[in-house]
C-alpha atoms as a PDB file:
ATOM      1  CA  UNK A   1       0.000   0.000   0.000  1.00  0.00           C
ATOM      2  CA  UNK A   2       1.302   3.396  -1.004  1.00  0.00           C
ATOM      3  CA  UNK A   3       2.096   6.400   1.618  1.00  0.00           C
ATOM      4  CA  UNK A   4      -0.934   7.949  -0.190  1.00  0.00           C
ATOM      5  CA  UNK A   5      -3.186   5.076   0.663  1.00  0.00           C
ATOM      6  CA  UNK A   6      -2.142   5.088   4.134  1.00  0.00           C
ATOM      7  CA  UNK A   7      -2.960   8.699   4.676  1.00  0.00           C
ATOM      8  CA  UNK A   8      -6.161   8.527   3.221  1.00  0.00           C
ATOM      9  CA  UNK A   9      -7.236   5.780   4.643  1.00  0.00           C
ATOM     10  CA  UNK A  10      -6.368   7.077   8.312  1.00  0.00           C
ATOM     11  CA  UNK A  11      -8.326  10.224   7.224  1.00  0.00           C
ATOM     12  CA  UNK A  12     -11.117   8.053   6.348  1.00  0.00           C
ATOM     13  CA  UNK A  13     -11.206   6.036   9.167  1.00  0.00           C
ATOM     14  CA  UNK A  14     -11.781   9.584  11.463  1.00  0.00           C
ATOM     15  CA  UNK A  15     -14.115  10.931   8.882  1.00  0.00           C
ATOM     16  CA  UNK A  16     -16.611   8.568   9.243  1.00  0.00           C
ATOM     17  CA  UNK A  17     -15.363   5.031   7.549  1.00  0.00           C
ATOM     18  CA  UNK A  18     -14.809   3.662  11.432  1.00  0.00           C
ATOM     19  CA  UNK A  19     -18.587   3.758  12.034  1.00  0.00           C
ATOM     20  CA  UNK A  20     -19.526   2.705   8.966  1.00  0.00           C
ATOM     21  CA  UNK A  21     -17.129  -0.616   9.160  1.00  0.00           C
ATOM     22  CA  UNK A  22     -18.896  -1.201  12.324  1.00  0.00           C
ATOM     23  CA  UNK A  23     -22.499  -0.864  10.826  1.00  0.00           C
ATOM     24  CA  UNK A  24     -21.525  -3.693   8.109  1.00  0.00           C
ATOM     25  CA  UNK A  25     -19.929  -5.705  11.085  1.00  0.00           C
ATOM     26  CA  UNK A  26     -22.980  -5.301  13.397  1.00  0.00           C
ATOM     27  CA  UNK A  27     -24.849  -6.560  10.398  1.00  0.00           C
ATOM     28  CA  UNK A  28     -22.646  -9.386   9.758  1.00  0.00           C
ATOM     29  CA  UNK A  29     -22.802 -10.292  13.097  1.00  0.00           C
ATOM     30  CA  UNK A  30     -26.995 -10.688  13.127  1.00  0.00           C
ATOM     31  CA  UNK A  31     -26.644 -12.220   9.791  1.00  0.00           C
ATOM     32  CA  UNK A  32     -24.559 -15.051  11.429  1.00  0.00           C
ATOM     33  CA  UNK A  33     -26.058 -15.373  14.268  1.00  0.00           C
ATOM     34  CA  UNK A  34     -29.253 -16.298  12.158  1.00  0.00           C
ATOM     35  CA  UNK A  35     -27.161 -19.630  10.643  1.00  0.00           C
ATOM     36  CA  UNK A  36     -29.384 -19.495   7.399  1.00  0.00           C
ATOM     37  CA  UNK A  37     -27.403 -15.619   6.697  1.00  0.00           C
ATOM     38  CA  UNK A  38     -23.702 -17.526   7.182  1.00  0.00           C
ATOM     39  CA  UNK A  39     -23.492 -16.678   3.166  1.00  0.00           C
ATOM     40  CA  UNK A  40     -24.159 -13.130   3.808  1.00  0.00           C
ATOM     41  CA  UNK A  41     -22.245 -12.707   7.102  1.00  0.00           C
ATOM     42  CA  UNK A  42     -19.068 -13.202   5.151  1.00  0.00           C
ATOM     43  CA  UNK A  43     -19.633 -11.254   2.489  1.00  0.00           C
ATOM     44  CA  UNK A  44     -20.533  -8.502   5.062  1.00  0.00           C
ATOM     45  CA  UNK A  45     -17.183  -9.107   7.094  1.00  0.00           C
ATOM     46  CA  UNK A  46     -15.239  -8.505   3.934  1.00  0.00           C
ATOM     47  CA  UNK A  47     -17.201  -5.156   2.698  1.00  0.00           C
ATOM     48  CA  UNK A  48     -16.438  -3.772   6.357  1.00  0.00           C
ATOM     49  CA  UNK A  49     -12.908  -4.517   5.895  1.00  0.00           C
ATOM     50  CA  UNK A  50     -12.766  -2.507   2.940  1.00  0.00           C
ATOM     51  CA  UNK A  51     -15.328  -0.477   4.108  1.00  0.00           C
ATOM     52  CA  UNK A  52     -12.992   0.436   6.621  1.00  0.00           C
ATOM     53  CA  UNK A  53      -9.381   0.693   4.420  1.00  0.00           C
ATOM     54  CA  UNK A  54     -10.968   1.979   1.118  1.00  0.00           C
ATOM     55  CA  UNK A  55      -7.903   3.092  -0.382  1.00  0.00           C
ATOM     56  CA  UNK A  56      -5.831   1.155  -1.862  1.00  0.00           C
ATOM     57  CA  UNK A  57      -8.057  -1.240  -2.803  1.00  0.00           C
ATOM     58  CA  UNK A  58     -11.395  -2.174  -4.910  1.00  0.00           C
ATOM     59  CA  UNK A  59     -14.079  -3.995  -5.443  1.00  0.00           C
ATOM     60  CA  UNK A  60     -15.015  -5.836  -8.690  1.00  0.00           C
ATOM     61  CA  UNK A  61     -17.162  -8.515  -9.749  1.00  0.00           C
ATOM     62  CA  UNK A  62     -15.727 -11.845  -8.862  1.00  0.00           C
ATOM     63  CA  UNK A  63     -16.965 -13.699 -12.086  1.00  0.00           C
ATOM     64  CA  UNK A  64     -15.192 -10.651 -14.245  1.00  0.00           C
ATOM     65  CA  UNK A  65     -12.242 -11.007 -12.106  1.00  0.00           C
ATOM     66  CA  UNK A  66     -11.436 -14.682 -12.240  1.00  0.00           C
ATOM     67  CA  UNK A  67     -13.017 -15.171 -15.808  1.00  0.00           C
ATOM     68  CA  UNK A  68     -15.633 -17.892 -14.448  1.00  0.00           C
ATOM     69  CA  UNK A  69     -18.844 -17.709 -13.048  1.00  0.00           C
ATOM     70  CA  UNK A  70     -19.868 -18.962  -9.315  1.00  0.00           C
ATOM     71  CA  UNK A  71     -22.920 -19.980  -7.380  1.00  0.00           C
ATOM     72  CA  UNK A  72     -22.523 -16.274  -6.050  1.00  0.00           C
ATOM     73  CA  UNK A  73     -22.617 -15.026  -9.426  1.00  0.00           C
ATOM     74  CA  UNK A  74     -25.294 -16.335 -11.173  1.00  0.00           C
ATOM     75  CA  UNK A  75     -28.799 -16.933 -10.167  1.00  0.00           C
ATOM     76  CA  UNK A  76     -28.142 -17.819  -6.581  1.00  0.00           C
ATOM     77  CA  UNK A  77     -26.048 -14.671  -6.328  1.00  0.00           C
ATOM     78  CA  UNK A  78     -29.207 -12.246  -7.512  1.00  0.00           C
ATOM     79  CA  UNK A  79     -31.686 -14.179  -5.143  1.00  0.00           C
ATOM     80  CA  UNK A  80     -29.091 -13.746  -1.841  1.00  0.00           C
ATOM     81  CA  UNK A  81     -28.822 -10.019  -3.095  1.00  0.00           C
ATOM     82  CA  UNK A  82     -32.767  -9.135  -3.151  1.00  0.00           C
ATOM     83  CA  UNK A  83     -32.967 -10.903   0.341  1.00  0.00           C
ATOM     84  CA  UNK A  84     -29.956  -9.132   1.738  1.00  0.00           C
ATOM     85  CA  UNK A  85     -31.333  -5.839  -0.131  1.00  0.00           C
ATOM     86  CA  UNK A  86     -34.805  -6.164   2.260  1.00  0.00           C
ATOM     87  CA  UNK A  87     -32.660  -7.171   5.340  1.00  0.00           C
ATOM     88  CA  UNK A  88     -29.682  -5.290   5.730  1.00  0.00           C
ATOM     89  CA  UNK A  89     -28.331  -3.804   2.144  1.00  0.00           C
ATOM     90  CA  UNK A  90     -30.656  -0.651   2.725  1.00  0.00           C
ATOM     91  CA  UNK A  91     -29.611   0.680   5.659  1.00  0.00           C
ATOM     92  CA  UNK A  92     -26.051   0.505   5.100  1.00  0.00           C
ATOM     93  CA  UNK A  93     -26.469   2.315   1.595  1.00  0.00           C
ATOM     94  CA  UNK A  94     -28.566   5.169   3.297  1.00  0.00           C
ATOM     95  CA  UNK A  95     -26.106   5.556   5.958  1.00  0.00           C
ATOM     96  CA  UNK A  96     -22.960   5.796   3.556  1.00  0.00           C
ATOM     97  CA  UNK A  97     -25.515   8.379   1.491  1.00  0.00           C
ATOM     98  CA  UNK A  98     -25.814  10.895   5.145  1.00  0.00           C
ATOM     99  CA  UNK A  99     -22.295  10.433   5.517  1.00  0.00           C
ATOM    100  CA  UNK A 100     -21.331  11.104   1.520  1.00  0.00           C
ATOM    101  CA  UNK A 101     -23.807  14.572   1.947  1.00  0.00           C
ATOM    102  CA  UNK A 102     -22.525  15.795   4.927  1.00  0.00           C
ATOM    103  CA  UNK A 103     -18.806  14.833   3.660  1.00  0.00           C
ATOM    104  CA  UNK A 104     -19.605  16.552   0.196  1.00  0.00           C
ATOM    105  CA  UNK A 105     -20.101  20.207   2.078  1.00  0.00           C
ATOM    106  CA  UNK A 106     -16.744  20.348   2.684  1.00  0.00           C
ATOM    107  CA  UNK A 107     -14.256  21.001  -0.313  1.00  0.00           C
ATOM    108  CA  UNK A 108     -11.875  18.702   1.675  1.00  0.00           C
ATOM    109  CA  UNK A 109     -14.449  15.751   2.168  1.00  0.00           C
ATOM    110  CA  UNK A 110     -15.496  15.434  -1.347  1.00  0.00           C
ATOM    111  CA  UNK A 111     -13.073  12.518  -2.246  1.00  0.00           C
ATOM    112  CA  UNK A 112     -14.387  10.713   0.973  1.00  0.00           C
ATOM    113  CA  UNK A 113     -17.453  11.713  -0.363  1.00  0.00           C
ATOM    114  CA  UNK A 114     -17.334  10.115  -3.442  1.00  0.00           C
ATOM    115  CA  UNK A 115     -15.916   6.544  -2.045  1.00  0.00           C
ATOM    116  CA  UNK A 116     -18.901   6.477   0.305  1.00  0.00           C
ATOM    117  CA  UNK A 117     -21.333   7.009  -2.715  1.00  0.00           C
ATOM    118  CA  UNK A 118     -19.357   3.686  -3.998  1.00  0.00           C
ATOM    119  CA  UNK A 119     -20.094   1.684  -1.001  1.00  0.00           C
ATOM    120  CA  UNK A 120     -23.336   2.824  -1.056  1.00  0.00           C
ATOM    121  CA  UNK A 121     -23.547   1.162  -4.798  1.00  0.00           C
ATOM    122  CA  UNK A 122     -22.077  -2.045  -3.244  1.00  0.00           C
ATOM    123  CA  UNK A 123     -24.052  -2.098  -0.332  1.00  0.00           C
ATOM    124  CA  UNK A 124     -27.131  -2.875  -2.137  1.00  0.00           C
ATOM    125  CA  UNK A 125     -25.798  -5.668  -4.285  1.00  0.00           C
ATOM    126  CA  UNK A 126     -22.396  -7.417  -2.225  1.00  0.00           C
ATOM    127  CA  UNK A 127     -22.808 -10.896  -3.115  1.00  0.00           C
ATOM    128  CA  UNK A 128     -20.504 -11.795  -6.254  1.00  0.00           C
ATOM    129  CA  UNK A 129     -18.438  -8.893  -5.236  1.00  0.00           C
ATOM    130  CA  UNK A 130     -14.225  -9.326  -4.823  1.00  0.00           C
ATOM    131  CA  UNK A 131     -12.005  -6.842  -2.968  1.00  0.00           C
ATOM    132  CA  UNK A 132      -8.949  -6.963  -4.413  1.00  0.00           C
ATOM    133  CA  UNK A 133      -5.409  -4.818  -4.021  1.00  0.00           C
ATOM    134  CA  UNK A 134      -5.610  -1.864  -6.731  1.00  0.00           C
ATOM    135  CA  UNK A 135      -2.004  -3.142  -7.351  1.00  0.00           C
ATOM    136  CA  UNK A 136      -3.355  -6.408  -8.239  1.00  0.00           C
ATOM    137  CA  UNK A 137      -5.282  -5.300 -11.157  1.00  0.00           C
ATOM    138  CA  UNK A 138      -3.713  -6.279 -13.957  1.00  0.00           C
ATOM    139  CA  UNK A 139      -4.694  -4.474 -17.885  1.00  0.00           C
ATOM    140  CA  UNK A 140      -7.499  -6.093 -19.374  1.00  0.00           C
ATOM    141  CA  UNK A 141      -8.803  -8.169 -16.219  1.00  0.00           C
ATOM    142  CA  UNK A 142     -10.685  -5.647 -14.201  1.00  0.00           C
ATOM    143  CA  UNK A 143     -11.568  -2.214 -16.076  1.00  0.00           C
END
């Protein structure tokens, strides 16, 4: 990870990507509690992960990624991604949208801004997604 990375990401982490890494962790947690959400728990643990050190990394579809589809990728994938839309995958997205608009007053927050607007995107639809090192993307894998 860059010096770059590192510095944003410790900004993020005070400017609100801390308690946003624990609202996808609180929601993995009921998710696993509930045995039957195990699929969604992990996906959840990962997101808050990145959702916590943003920079430096990205997400991107796993089947474009590897080249090859997966149970969480096709069919299965959409069906665990309305459920987990209805059950968790709202609130998180309309929590990283208050944090993006009160981030995007500042001049200085708008970058911050703009990667919360992103989670918010993958909030709504996690399952099938891959985080992945930025330095790992090679040319003509991941666009």
């Amino acid at each position: 990870m860059s010096l770059l990375s590192v510095l944003l990401n410790v900004l993020w982490i005070v400017f609100g990507g801390l308690w946003m890494a624990i609202g996808w962790w609180i929601a993995a947690i009921i998710m696993a509690i509930t045995i039957i959400g195990l699929p969604w728990a992990r996906a959840a643990f990962n997101i808050g992960f990145y959702t916590l050190l943003p920079f430096g990394q990205r997400a991107v579809p796993r089947d474009v990624y590897t080249g090859r589809e997966d149970t969480g990728t096709g069919a299965f994938g959409t069906i665990g991604n309305i459920i987990w839309f209805v059950l968790a995958g709202w609130w998180l997205a309309l929590g990283h949208l208050i944090t993006a608009i009160g981030l995007a007053i500042t001049i200085i927050g708008i970058p911050f801004a703009w990667a919360h607007l992103k989670l918010a995107g993958i909030s709504l639809w996690p399952i099938g997604m891959m985080i992945v090192p930025t330095d790992d993307l090679r040319p003509g894998r991941v666009q």
